[in-house]
Protein backbone atom coordinates (compact mmCIF):
# COMPACT_ATOMS: atom_id res chain seq x y z
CA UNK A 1 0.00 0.00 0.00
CA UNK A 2 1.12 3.51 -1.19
CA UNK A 3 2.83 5.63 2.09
CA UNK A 4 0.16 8.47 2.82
CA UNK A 5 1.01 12.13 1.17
CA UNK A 6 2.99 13.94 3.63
CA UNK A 7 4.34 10.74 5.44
CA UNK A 8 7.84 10.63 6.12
CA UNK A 9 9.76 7.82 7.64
CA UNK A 10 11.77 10.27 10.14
CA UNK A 11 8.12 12.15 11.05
CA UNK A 12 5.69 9.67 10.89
CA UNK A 13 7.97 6.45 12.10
CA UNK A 14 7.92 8.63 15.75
CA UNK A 15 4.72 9.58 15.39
CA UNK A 16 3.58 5.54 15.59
CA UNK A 17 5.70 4.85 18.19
CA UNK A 18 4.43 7.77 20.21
CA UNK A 19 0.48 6.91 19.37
CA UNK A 20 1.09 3.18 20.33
CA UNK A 21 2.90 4.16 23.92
CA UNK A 22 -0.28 6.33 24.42
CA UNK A 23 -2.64 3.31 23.44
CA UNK A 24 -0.56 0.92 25.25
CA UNK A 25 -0.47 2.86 28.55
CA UNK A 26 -4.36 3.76 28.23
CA UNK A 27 -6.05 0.67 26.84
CA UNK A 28 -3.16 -2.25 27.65
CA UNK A 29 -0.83 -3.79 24.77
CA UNK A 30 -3.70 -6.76 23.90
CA UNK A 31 -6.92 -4.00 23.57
CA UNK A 32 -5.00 -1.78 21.06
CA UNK A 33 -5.14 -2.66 17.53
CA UNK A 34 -2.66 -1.92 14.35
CA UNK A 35 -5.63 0.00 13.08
CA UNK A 36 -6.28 2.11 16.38
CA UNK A 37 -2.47 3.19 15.72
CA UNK A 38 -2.86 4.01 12.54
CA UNK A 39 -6.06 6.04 13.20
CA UNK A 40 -4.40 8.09 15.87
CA UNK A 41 -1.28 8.97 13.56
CA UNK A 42 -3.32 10.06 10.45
CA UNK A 43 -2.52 7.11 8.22
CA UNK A 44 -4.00 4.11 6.53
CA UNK A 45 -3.85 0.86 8.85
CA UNK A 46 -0.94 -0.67 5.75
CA UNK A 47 1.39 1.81 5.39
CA UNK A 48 2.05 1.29 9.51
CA UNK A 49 4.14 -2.07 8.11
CA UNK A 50 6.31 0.80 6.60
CA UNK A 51 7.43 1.39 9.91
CA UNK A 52 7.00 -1.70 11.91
CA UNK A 53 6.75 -5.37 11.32
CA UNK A 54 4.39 -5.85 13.59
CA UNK A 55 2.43 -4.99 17.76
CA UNK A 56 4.91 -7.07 19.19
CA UNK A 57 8.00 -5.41 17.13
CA UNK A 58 6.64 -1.97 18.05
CA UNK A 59 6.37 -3.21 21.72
CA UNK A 60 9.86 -4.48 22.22
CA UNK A 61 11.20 -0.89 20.09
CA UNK A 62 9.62 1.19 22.86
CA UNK A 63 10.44 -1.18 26.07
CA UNK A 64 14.12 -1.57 24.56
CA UNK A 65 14.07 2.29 23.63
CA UNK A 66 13.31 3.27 27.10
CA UNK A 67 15.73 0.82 28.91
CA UNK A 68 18.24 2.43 26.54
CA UNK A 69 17.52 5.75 27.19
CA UNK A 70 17.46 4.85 30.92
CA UNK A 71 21.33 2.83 30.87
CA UNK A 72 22.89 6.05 28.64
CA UNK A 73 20.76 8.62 30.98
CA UNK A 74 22.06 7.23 33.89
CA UNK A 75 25.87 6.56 32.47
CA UNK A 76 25.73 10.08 31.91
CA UNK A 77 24.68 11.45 35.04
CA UNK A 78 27.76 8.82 36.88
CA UNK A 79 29.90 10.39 35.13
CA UNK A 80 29.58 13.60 37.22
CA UNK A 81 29.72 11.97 40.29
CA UNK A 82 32.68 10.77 42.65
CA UNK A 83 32.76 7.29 42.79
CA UNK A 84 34.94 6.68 45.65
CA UNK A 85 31.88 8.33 47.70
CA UNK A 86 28.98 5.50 48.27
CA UNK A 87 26.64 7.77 49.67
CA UNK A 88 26.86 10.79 46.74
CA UNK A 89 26.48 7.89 44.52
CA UNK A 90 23.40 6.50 45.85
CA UNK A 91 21.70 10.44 46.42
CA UNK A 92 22.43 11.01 43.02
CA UNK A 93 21.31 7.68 41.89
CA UNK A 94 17.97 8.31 43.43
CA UNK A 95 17.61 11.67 42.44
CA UNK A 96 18.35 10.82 38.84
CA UNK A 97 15.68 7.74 38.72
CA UNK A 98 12.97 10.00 39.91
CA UNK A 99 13.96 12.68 37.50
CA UNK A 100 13.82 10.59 34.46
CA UNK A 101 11.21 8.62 35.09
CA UNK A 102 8.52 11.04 36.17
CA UNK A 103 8.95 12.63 32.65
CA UNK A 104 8.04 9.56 30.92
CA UNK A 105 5.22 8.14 32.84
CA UNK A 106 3.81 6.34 29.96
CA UNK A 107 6.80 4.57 29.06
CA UNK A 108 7.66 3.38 32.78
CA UNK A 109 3.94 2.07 33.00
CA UNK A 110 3.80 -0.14 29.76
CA UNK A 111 7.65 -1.22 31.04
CA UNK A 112 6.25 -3.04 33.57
CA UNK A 113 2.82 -3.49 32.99
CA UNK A 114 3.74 -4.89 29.64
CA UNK A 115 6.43 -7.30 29.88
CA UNK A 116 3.95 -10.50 29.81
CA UNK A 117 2.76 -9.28 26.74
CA UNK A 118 6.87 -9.35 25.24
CA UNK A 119 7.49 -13.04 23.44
CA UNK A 120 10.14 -15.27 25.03
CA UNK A 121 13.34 -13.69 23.39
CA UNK A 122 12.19 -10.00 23.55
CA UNK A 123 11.11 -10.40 27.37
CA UNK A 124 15.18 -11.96 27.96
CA UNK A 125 16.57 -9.25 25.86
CA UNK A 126 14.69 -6.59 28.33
CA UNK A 127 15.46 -8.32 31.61
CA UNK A 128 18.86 -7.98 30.34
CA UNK A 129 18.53 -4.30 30.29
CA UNK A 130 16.88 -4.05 33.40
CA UNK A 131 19.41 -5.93 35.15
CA UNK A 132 22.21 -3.79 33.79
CA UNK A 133 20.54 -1.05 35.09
CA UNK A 134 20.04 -2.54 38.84
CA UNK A 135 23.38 -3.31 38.70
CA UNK A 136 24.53 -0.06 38.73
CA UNK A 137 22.48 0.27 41.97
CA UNK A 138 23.75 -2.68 43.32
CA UNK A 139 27.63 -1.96 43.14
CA UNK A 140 26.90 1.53 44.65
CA UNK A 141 25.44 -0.39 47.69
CA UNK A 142 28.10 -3.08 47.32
CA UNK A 143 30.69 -0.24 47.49
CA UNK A 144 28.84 1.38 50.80
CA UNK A 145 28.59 -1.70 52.64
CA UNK A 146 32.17 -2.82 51.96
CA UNK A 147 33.49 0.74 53.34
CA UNK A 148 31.21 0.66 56.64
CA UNK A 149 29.02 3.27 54.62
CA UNK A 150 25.89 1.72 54.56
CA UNK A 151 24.45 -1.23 56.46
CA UNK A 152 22.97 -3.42 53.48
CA UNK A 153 23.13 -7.49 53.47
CA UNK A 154 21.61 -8.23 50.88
CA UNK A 155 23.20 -5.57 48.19
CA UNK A 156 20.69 -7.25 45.10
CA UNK A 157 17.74 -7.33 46.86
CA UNK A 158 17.82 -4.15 48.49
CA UNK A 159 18.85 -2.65 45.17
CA UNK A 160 15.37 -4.19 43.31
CA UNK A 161 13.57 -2.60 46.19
CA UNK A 162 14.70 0.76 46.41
CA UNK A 163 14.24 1.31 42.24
CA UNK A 164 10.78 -0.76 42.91
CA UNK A 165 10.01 2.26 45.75
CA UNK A 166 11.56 5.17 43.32
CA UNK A 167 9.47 4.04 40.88
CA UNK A 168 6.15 4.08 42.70
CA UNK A 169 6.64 7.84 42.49
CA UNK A 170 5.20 7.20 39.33
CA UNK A 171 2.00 6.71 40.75
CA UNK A 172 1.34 10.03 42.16
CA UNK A 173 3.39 12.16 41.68
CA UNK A 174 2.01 15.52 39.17
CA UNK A 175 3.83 18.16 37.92
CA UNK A 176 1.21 20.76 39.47
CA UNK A 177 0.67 18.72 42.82
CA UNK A 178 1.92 20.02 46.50
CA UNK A 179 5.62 18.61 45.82
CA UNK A 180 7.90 20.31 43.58
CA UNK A 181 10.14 17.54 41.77
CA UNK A 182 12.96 18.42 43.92
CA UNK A 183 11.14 18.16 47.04
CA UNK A 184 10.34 14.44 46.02
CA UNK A 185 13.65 13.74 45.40
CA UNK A 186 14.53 15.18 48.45
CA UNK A 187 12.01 13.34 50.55
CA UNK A 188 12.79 10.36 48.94
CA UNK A 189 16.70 9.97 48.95
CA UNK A 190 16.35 10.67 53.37
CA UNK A 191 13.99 7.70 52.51
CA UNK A 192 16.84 5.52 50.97
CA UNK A 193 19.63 6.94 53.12
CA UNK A 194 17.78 5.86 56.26
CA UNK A 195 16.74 2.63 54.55
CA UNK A 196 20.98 1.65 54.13
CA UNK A 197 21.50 3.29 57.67
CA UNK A 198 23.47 5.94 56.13
């Protein structure tokens, strides 16, 4: 099928993948139809197999995008922080998962909520992601317990539950609510530093 008049692989290619995390995070992966998509871009339900093979294709490119954007988000931000000081580390860890992730609340919700929907060998290359990510968490504790920073025996676990208690920020946290985004972060790294005994 002919690509619609105006459609452009560098406009409209975002354009589906930014309909589809808005369907997906509304309706759930399994309601939301190719033609929905295409309805909400502007195009013709074919020409969407322009820019995607398929749902689950277009699933995995936005987990996989997000987890990406996530690993080189937070790479960046270590950068700029001293590594040979666990607890800086960890505040800035903290800060920087509730900063990123509150601006993309859609994309955190289908990241979880849709992982059942992934097949087998998208869903391992994801946890893959995710567990890079953790790790980077992990070490940081690792690091603090080894020095007599923090008081953490179980360095995995307690990594999995802090980014599981960042994240729930998710839930209600809005931009024009009582708490600034700083404030959050602010209330929520005492949270974490009390939680490692720091």
């Amino acid at each position: 099928m002919a690509r619609t008049q105006g459609s452009h692989s560098d406009i409209t290619g975002p354009k589906v993948r930014d309909a589809a995390l808005r369907l997906f995070a509304r309706h759930g992966f399994a309601a939301v139809s190719m033609r929905q998509i295409a309805t909400e871009v502007g195009v013709q339900a074919g020409a969407l197999y322009n820019y995607t093979p398929d749902k689950q294709s277009l699933l995995f490119d936005l987990l996989k995008g997000h987890m990406d954007d996530l690993l080189a988000g937070w790479s960046q931000e270590a950068a700029h922080v001293d590594v040979t000081d666990p607890a800086a580390a960890l505040e800035a860890f903290t800060r920087f998962h509730i900063r990123f992730n509150t601006q993309r609340a859609d994309a955190v919700f289908i990241s979880y909520m849709e992982l059942r929907n992934l097949s087998p060998e998208n869903f391992d290359a994801i946890g893959a992601l995710r567990r890079d990510y953790e790790s980077s968490l992990e070490e940081i504790l690792r690091r603090g317990a080894q020095a007599g920073v923090f008081v953490v025996q179980e360095p995995r676990i307690t990594a999995m539950a802090l980014i599981a208690m960042l994240t729930g920020v998710n839930t209600w946290f809005r931009e024009q609510g009582r708490l600034s985004r700083p404030e959050v972060e602010t209330l929520y790294w005492n949270l974490v530093r009390h939680s490692v005994g720091t």
